[in-house]
C-alpha atoms as a PDB file:
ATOM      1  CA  UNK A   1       0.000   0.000   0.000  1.00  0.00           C
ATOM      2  CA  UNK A   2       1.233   3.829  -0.290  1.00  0.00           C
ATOM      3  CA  UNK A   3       0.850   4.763   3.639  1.00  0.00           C
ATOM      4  CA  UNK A   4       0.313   8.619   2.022  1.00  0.00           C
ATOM      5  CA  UNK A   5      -3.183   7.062   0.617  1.00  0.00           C
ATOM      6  CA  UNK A   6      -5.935   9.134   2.107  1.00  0.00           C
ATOM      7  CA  UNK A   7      -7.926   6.111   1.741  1.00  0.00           C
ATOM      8  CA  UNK A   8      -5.514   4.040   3.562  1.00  0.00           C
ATOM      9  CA  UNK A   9      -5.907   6.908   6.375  1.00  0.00           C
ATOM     10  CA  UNK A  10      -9.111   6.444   6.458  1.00  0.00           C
ATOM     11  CA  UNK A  11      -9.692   2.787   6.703  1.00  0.00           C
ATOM     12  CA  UNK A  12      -7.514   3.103   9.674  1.00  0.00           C
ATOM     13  CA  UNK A  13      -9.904   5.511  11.139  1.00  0.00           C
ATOM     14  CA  UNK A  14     -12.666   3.173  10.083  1.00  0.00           C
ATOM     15  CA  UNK A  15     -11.176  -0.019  11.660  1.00  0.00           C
ATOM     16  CA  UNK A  16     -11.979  -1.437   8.347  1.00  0.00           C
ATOM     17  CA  UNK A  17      -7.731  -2.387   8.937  1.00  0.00           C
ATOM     18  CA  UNK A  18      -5.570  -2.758  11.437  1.00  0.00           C
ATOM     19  CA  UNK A  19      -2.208  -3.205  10.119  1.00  0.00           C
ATOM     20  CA  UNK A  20      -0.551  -2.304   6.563  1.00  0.00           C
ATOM     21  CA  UNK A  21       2.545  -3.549   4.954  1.00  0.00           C
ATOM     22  CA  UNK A  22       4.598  -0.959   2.209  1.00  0.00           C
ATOM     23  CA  UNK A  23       6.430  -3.092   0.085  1.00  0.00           C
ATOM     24  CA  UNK A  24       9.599  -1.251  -2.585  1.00  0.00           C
ATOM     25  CA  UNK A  25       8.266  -0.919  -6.121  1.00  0.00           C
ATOM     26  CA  UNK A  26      11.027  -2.939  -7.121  1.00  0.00           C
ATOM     27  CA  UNK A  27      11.095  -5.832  -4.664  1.00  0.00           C
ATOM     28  CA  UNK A  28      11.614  -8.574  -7.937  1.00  0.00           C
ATOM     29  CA  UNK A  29      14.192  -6.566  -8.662  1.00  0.00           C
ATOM     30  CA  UNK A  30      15.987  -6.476  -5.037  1.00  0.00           C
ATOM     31  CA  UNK A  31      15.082 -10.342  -4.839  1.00  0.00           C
ATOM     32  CA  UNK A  32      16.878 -11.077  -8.001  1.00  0.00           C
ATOM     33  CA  UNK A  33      20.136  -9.521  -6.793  1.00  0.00           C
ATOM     34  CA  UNK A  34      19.987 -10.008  -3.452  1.00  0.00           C
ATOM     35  CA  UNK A  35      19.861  -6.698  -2.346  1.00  0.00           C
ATOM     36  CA  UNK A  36      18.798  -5.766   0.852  1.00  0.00           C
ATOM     37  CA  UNK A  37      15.232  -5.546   1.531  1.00  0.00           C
ATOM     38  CA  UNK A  38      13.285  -2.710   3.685  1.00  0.00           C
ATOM     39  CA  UNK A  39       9.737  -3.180   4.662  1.00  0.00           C
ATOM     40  CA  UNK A  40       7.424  -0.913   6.377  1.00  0.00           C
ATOM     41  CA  UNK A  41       4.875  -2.274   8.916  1.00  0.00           C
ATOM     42  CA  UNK A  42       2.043   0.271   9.659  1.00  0.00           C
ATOM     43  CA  UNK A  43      -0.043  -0.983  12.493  1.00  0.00           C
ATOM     44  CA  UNK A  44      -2.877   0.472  14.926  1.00  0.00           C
ATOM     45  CA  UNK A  45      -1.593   1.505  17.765  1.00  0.00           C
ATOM     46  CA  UNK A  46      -4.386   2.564  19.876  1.00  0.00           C
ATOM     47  CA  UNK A  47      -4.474  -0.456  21.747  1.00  0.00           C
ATOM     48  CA  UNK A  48      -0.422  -0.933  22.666  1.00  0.00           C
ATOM     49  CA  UNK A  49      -1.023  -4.559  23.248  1.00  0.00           C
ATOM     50  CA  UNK A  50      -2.916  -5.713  20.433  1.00  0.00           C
ATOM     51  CA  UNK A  51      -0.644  -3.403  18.531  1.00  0.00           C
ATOM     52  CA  UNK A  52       2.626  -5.264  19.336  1.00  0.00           C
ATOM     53  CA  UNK A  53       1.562  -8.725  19.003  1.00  0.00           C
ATOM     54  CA  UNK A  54       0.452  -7.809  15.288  1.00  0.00           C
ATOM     55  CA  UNK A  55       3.294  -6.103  14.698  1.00  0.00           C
ATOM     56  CA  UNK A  56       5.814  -9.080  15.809  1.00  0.00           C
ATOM     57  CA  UNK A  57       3.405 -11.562  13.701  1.00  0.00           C
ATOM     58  CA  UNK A  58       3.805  -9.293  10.745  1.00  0.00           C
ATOM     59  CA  UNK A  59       7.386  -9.070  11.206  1.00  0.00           C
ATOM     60  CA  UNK A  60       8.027 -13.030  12.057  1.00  0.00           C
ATOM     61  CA  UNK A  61       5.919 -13.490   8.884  1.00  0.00           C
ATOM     62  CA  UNK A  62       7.630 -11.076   6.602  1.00  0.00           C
ATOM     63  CA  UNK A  63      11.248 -13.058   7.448  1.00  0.00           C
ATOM     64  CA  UNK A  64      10.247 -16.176   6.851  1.00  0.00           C
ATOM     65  CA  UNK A  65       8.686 -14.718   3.469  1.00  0.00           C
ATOM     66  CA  UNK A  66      11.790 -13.237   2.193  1.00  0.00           C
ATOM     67  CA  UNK A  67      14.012 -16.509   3.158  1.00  0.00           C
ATOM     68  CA  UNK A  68      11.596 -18.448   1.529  1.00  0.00           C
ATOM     69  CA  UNK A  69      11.350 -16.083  -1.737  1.00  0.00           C
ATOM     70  CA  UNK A  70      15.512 -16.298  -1.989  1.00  0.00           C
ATOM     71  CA  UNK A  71      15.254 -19.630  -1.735  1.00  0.00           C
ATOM     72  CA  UNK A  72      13.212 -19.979  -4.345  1.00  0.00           C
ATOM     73  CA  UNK A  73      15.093 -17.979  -6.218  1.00  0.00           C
ATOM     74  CA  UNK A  74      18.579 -19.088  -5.791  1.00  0.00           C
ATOM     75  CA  UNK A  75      18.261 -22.884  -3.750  1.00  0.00           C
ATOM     76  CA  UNK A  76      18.978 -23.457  -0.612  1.00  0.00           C
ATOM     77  CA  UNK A  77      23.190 -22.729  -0.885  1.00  0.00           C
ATOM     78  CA  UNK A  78      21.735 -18.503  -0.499  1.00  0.00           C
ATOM     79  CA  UNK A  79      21.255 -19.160   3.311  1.00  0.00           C
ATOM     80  CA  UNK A  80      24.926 -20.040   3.813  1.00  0.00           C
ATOM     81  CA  UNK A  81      26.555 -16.814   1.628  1.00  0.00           C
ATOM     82  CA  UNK A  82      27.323 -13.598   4.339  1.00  0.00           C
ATOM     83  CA  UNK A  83      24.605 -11.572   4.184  1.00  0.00           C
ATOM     84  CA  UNK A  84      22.250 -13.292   1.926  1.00  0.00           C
ATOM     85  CA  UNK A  85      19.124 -12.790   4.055  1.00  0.00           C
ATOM     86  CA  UNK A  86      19.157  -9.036   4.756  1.00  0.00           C
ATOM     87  CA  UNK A  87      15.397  -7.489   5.649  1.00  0.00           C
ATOM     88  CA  UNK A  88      15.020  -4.688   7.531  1.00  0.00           C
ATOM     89  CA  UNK A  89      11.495  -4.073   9.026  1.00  0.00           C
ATOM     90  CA  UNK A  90      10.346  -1.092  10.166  1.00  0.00           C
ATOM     91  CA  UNK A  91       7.323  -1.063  12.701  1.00  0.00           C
ATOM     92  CA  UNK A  92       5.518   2.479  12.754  1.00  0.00           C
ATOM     93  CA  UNK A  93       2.146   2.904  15.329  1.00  0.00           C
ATOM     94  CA  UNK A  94      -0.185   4.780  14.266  1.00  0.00           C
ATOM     95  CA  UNK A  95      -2.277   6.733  16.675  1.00  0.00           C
ATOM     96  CA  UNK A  96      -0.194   6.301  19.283  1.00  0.00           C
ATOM     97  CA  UNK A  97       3.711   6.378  18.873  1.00  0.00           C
ATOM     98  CA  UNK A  98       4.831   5.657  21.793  1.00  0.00           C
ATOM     99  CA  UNK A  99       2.655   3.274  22.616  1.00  0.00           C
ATOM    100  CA  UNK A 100       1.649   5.004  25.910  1.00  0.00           C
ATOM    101  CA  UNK A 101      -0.746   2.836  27.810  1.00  0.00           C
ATOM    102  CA  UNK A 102      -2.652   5.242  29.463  1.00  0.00           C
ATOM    103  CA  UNK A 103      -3.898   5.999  25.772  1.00  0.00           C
ATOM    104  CA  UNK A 104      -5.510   2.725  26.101  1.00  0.00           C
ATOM    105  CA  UNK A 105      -6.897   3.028  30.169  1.00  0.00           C
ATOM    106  CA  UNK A 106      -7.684   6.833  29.859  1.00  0.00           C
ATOM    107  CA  UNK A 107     -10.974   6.027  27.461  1.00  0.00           C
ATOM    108  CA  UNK A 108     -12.184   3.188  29.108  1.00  0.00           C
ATOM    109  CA  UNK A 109     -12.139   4.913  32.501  1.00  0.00           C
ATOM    110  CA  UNK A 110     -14.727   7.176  31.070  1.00  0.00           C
ATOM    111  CA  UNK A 111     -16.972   3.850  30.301  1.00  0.00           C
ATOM    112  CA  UNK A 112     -16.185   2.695  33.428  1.00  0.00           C
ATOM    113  CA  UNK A 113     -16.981   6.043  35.726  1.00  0.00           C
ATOM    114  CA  UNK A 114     -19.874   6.154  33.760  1.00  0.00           C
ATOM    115  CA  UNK A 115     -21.256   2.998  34.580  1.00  0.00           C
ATOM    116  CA  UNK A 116     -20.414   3.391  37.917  1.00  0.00           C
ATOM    117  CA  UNK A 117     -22.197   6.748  38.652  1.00  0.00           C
ATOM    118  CA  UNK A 118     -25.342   6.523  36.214  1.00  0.00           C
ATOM    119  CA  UNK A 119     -25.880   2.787  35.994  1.00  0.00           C
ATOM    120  CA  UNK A 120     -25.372   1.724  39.644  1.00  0.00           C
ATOM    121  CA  UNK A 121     -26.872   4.462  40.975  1.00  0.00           C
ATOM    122  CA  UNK A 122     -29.789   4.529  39.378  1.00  0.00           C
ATOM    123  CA  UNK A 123     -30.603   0.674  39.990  1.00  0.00           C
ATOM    124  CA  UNK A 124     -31.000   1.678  43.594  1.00  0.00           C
ATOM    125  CA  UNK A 125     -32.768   4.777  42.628  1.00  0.00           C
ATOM    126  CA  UNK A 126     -36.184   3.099  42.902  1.00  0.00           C
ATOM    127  CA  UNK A 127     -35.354   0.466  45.463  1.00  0.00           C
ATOM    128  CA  UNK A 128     -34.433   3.284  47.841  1.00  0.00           C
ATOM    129  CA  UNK A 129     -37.886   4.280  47.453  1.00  0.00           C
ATOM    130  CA  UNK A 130     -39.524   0.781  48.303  1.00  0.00           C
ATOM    131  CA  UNK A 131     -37.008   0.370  51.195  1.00  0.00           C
ATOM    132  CA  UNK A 132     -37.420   3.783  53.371  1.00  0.00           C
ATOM    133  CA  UNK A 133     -41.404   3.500  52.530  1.00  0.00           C
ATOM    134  CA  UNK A 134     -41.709   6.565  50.237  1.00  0.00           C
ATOM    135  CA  UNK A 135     -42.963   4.715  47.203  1.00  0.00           C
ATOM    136  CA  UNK A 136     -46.142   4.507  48.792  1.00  0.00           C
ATOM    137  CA  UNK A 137     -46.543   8.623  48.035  1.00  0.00           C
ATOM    138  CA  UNK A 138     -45.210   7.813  44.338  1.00  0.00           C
ATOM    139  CA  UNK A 139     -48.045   5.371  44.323  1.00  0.00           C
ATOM    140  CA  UNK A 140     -50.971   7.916  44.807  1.00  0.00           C
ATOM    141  CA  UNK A 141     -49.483  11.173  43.689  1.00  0.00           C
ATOM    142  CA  UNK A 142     -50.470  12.214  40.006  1.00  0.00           C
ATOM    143  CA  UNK A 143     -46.859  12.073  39.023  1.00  0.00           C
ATOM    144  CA  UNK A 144     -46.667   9.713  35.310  1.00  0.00           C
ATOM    145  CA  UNK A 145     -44.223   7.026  35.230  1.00  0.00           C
ATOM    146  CA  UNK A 146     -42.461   8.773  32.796  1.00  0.00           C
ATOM    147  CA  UNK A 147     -42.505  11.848  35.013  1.00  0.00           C
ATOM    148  CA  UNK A 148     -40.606  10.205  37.771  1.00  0.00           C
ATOM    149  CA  UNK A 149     -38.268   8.425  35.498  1.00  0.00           C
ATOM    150  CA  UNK A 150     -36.868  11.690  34.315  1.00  0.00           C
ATOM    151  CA  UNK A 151     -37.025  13.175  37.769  1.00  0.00           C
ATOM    152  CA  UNK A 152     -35.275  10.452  38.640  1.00  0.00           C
ATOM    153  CA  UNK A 153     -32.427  10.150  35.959  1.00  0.00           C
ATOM    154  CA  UNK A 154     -31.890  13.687  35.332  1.00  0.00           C
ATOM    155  CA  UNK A 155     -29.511  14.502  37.939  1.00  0.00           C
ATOM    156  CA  UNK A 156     -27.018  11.172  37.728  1.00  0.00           C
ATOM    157  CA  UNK A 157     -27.389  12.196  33.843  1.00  0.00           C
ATOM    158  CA  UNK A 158     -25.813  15.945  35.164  1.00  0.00           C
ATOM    159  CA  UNK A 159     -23.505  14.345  37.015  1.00  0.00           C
ATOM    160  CA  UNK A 160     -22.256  11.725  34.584  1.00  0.00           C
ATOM    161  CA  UNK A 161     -21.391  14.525  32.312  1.00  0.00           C
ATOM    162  CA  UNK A 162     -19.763  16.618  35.080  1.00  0.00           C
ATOM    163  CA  UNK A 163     -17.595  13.269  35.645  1.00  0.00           C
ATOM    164  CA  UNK A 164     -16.688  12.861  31.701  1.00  0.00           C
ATOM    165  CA  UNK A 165     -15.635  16.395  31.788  1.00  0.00           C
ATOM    166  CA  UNK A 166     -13.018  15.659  34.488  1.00  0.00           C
ATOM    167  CA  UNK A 167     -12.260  12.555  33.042  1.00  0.00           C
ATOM    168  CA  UNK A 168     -11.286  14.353  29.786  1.00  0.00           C
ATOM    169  CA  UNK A 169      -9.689  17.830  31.424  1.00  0.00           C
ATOM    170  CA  UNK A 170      -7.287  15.056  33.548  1.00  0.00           C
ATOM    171  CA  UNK A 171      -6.952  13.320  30.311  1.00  0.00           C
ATOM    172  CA  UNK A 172      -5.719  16.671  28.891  1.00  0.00           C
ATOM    173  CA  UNK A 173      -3.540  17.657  31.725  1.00  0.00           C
ATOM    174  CA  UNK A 174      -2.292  14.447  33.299  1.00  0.00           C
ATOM    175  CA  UNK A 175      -2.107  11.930  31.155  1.00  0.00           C
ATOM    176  CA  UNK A 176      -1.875  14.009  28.120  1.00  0.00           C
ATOM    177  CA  UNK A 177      -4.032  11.877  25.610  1.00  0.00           C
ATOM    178  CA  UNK A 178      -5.121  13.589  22.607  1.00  0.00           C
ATOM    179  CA  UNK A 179      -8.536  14.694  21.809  1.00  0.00           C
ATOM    180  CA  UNK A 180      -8.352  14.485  17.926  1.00  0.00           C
ATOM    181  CA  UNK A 181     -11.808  14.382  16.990  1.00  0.00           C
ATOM    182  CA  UNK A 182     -14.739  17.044  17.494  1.00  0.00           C
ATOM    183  CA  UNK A 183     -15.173  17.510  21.681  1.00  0.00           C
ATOM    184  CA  UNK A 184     -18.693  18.484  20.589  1.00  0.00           C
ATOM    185  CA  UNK A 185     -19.267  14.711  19.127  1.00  0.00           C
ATOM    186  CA  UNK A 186     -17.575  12.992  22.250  1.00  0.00           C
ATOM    187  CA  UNK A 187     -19.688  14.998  24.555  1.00  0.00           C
ATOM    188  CA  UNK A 188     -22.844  13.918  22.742  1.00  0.00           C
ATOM    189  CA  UNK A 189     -21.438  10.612  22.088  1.00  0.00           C
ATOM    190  CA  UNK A 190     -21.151  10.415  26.001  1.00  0.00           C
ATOM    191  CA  UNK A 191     -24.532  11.668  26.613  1.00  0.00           C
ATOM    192  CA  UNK A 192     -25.871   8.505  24.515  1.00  0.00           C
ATOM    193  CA  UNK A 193     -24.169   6.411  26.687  1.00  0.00           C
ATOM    194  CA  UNK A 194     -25.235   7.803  29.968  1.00  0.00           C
ATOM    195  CA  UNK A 195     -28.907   7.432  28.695  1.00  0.00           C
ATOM    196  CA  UNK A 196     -27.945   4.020  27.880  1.00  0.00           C
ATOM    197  CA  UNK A 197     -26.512   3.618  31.290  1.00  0.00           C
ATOM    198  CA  UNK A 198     -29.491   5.258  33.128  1.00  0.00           C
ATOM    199  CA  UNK A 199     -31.967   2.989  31.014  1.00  0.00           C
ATOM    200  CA  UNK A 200     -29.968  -0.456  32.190  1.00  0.00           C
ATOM    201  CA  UNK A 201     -30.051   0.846  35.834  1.00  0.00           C
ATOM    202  CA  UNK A 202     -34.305   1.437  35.578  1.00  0.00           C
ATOM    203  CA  UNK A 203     -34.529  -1.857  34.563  1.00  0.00           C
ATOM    204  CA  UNK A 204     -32.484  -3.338  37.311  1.00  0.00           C
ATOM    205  CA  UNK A 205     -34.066  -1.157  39.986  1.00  0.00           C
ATOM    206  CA  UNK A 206     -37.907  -1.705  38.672  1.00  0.00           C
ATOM    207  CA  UNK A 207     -37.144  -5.286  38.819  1.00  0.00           C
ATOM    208  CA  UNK A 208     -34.853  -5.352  42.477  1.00  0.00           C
ATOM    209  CA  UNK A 209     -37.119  -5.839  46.039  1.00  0.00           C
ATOM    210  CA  UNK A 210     -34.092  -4.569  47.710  1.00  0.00           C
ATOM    211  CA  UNK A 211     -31.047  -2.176  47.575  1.00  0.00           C
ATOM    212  CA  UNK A 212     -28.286  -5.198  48.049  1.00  0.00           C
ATOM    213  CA  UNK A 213     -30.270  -6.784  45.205  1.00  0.00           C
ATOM    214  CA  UNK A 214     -30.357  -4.116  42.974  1.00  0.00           C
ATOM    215  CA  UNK A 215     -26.709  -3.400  43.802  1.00  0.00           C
ATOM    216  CA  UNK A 216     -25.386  -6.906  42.979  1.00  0.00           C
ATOM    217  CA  UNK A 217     -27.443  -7.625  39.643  1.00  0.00           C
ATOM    218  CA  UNK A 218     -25.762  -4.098  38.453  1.00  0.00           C
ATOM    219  CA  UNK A 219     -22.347  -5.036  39.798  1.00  0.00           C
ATOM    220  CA  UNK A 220     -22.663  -8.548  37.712  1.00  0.00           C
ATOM    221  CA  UNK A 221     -24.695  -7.734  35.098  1.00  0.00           C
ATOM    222  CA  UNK A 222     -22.889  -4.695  33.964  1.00  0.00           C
ATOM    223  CA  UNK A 223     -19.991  -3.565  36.140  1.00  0.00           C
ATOM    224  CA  UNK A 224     -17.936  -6.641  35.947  1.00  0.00           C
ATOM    225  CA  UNK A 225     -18.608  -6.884  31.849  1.00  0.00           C
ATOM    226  CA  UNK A 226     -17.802  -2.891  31.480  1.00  0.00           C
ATOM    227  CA  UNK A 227     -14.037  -4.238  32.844  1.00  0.00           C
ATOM    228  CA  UNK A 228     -14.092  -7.420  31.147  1.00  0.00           C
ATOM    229  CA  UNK A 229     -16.012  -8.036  28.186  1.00  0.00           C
ATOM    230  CA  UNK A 230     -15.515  -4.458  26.259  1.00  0.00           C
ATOM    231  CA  UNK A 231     -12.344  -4.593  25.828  1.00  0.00           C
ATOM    232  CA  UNK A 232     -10.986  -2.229  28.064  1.00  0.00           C
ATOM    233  CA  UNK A 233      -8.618  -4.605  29.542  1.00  0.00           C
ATOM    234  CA  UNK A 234      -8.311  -7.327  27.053  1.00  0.00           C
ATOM    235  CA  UNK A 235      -8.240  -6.598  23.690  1.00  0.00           C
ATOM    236  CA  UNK A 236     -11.805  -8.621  22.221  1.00  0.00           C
ATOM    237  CA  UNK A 237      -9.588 -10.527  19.513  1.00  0.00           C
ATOM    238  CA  UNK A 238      -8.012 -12.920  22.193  1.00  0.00           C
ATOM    239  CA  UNK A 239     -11.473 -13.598  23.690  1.00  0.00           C
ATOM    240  CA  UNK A 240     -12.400 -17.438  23.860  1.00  0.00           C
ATOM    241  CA  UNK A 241     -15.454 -17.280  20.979  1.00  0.00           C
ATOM    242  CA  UNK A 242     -17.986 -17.294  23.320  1.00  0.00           C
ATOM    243  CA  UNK A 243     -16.717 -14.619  25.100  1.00  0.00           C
ATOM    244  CA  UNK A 244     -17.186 -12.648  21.555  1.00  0.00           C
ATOM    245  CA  UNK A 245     -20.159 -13.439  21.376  1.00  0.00           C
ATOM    246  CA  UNK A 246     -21.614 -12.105  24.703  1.00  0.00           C
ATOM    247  CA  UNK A 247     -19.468  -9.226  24.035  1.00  0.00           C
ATOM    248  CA  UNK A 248     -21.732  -7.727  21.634  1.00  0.00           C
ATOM    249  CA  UNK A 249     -24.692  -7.510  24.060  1.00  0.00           C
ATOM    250  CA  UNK A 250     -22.469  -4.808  26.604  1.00  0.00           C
ATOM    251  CA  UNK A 251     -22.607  -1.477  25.899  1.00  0.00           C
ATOM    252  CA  UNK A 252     -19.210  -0.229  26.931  1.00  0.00           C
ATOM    253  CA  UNK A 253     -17.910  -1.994  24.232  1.00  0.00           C
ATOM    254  CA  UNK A 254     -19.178   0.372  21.123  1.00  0.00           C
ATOM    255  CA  UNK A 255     -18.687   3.205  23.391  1.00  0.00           C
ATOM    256  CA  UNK A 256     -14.786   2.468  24.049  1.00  0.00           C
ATOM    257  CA  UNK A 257     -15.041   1.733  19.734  1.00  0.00           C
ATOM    258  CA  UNK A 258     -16.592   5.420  19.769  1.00  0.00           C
ATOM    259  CA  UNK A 259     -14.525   7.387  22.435  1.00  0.00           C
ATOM    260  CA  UNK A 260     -11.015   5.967  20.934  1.00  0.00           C
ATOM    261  CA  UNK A 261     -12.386   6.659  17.493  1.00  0.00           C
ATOM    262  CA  UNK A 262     -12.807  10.276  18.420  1.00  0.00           C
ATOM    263  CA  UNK A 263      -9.856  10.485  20.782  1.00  0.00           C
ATOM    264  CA  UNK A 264      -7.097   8.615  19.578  1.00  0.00           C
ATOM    265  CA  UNK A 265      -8.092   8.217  15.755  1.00  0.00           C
ATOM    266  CA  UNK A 266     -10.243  11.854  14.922  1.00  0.00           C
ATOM    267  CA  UNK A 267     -12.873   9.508  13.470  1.00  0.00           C
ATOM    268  CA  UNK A 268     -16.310  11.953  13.163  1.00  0.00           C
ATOM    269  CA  UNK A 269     -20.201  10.149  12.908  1.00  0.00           C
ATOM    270  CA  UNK A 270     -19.876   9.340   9.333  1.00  0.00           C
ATOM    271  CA  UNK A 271     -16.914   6.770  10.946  1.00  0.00           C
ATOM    272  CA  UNK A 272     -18.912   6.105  13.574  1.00  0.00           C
ATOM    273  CA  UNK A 273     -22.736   5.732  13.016  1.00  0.00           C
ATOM    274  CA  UNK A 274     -23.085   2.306  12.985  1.00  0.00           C
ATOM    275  CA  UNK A 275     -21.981   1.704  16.641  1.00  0.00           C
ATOM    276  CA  UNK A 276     -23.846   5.204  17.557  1.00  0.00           C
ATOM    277  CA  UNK A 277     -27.088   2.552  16.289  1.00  0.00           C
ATOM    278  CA  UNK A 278     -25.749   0.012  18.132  1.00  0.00           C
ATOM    279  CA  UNK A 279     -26.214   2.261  21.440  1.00  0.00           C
ATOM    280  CA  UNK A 280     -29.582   4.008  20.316  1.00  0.00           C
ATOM    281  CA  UNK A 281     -31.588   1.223  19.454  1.00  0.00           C
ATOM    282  CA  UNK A 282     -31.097  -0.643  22.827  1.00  0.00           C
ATOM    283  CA  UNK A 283     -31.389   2.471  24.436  1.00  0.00           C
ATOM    284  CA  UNK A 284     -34.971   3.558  23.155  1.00  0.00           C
ATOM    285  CA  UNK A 285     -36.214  -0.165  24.092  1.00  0.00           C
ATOM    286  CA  UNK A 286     -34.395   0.024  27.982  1.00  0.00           C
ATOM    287  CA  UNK A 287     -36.472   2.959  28.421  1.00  0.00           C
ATOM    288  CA  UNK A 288     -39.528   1.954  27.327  1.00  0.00           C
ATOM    289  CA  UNK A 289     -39.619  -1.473  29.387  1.00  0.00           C
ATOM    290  CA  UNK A 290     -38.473   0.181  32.634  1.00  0.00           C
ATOM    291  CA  UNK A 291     -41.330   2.964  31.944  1.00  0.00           C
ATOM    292  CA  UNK A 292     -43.825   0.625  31.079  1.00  0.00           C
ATOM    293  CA  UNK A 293     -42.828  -2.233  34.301  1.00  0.00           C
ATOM    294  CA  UNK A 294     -43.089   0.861  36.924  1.00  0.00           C
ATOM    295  CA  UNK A 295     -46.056   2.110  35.637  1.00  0.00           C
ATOM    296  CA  UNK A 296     -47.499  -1.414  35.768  1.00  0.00           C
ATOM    297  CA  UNK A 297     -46.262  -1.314  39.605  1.00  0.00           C
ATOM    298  CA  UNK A 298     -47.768   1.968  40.170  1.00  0.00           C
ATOM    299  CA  UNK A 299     -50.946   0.765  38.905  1.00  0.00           C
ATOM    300  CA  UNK A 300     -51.221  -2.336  41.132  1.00  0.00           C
END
């Protein structure tokens, strides 16, 4: 490939590849005469580990290709002439250089403080109610299900925002990750999720008798899969195949896909819309189930 391609720039913002090889132009040529060979290897970088494991595959493979092309070309007496099998491989890491880790951490901490602050908190949001006696004043005031849903999402949806913006100012000033994508796009991108968030934790706490009960089904049903199964820790690739599988169904894992886009890779919506579906659609059907099972509790 030409790495100066725009379209090779942009399937690496896409995903649509991870890893690129640039070959010479005249590579028969240098094989012919035995001339020394050098070989770019242009590989995603955004997540350091996945990034150099491909880029050690790439360059175990590309050896083994150029002994076996000399071979080929000359026998087997090649290996044993000085300085027969000369290939120099350069590895370059795009979107992260320097393969800084907390490039990879920094993002997922925002999926992670999210779920902690809108998802878990809202499970008990309800529960609270049933526990300390209060519900019974929900129950015959003229307030609409829908009415205290918002009243009761609204402020963990003000404070999961006030929590991404310190999550991205320390980004900024601590750890120094890049924002190279549109702020305006992460923000809303962010706001999605915490609605997403919010939606999982009605559900939990419309279906939860208890506070400890509400608590645990949100600490294993989507705490523990947020660290997991999204690929904040381990990259998805080296996931058993079930594993993959389930890993579609947890949210955090198209908003890391989104938040890295925009941070690490400037990747805008048109990059990005498919996993922006992949959080809306859920979303829209959360909401209406935990609307529709309190109202079917107020009503008894």
């Amino acid at each position: 490939v030409d790495p100066t391609d725009a379209n090779v720039a942009g399937w690496f913002a896409a995903g649509t590849i991870r890893q690129a090889i640039v070959l010479p132009t005249d590579v028969d040529r240098r094989l012919a005469r035995r001339e020394p060979l050098s070989v770019q290897v242009i590989t995603d970088g955004s997540d350091p580990n996945a990034g150099s494991a491909m880029a050690s595959y790439a360059e175990a493979i590309l050896r083994r290709w150029h002994t076996e092309a000399l071979v080929a070309r000359h026998g087997p007496a090649v290996l044993r002439q000085p300085d027969a099998v000369r290939i120099d491989v350069v590895t370059r890491m795009r979107f992260n250089p320097t393969m800084e880790s907390a490039q990879l951490f920094v993002p997922g901490l925002i999926a992670l403080v999210l779920t902690i602050v809108s998802a878990m908190m809202t499970a008990i949001a309800i529960t609270r109610e049933k526990e300390l006696g209060t519900m019974e004043l929900l129950l015959v005031s003229p307030l609409r299900p829908s009415t205290i849903v918002l009243g009761k999402m609204v402020p963990y949806a003000a404070l999961g925002m006030a929590n991404v913006g310190i999550v991205l100012g320390a980004a900024q000033v601590v750890f120094h990750v890049p924002i190279r994508g549109s702020v305006a796009l992460l923000l809303a991108q962010s706001a999605l999720y915490i609605v997403t968030t919010l939606a999982l934790g009605l559900v939990i706490s419309t279906g939860s008798r208890t506070q400890r009960a509400a608590m645990l089904a949100a600490l294993g049903g989507l705490l523990l899969p947020t660290i997991m199964l999204s690929g904040f820790i381990f990259p998805i690739d080296s996931l058993p195949t079930p594993l993959k599988v389930v890993s579609n169904i947890v949210p955090a894992r198209w908003f890391l896909v989104i938040v890295r886009g925009i941070m690490l890779k400037g990747a805008g919506l048109a990059v990005l819309w498919q996993e922006t579906l992949v959080l809306a659609g859920p979303t829209s059907l959360l909401l209406a189930v935990g609307i529709r099972r309190l109202n079917v509790r107020l009503d008894a």
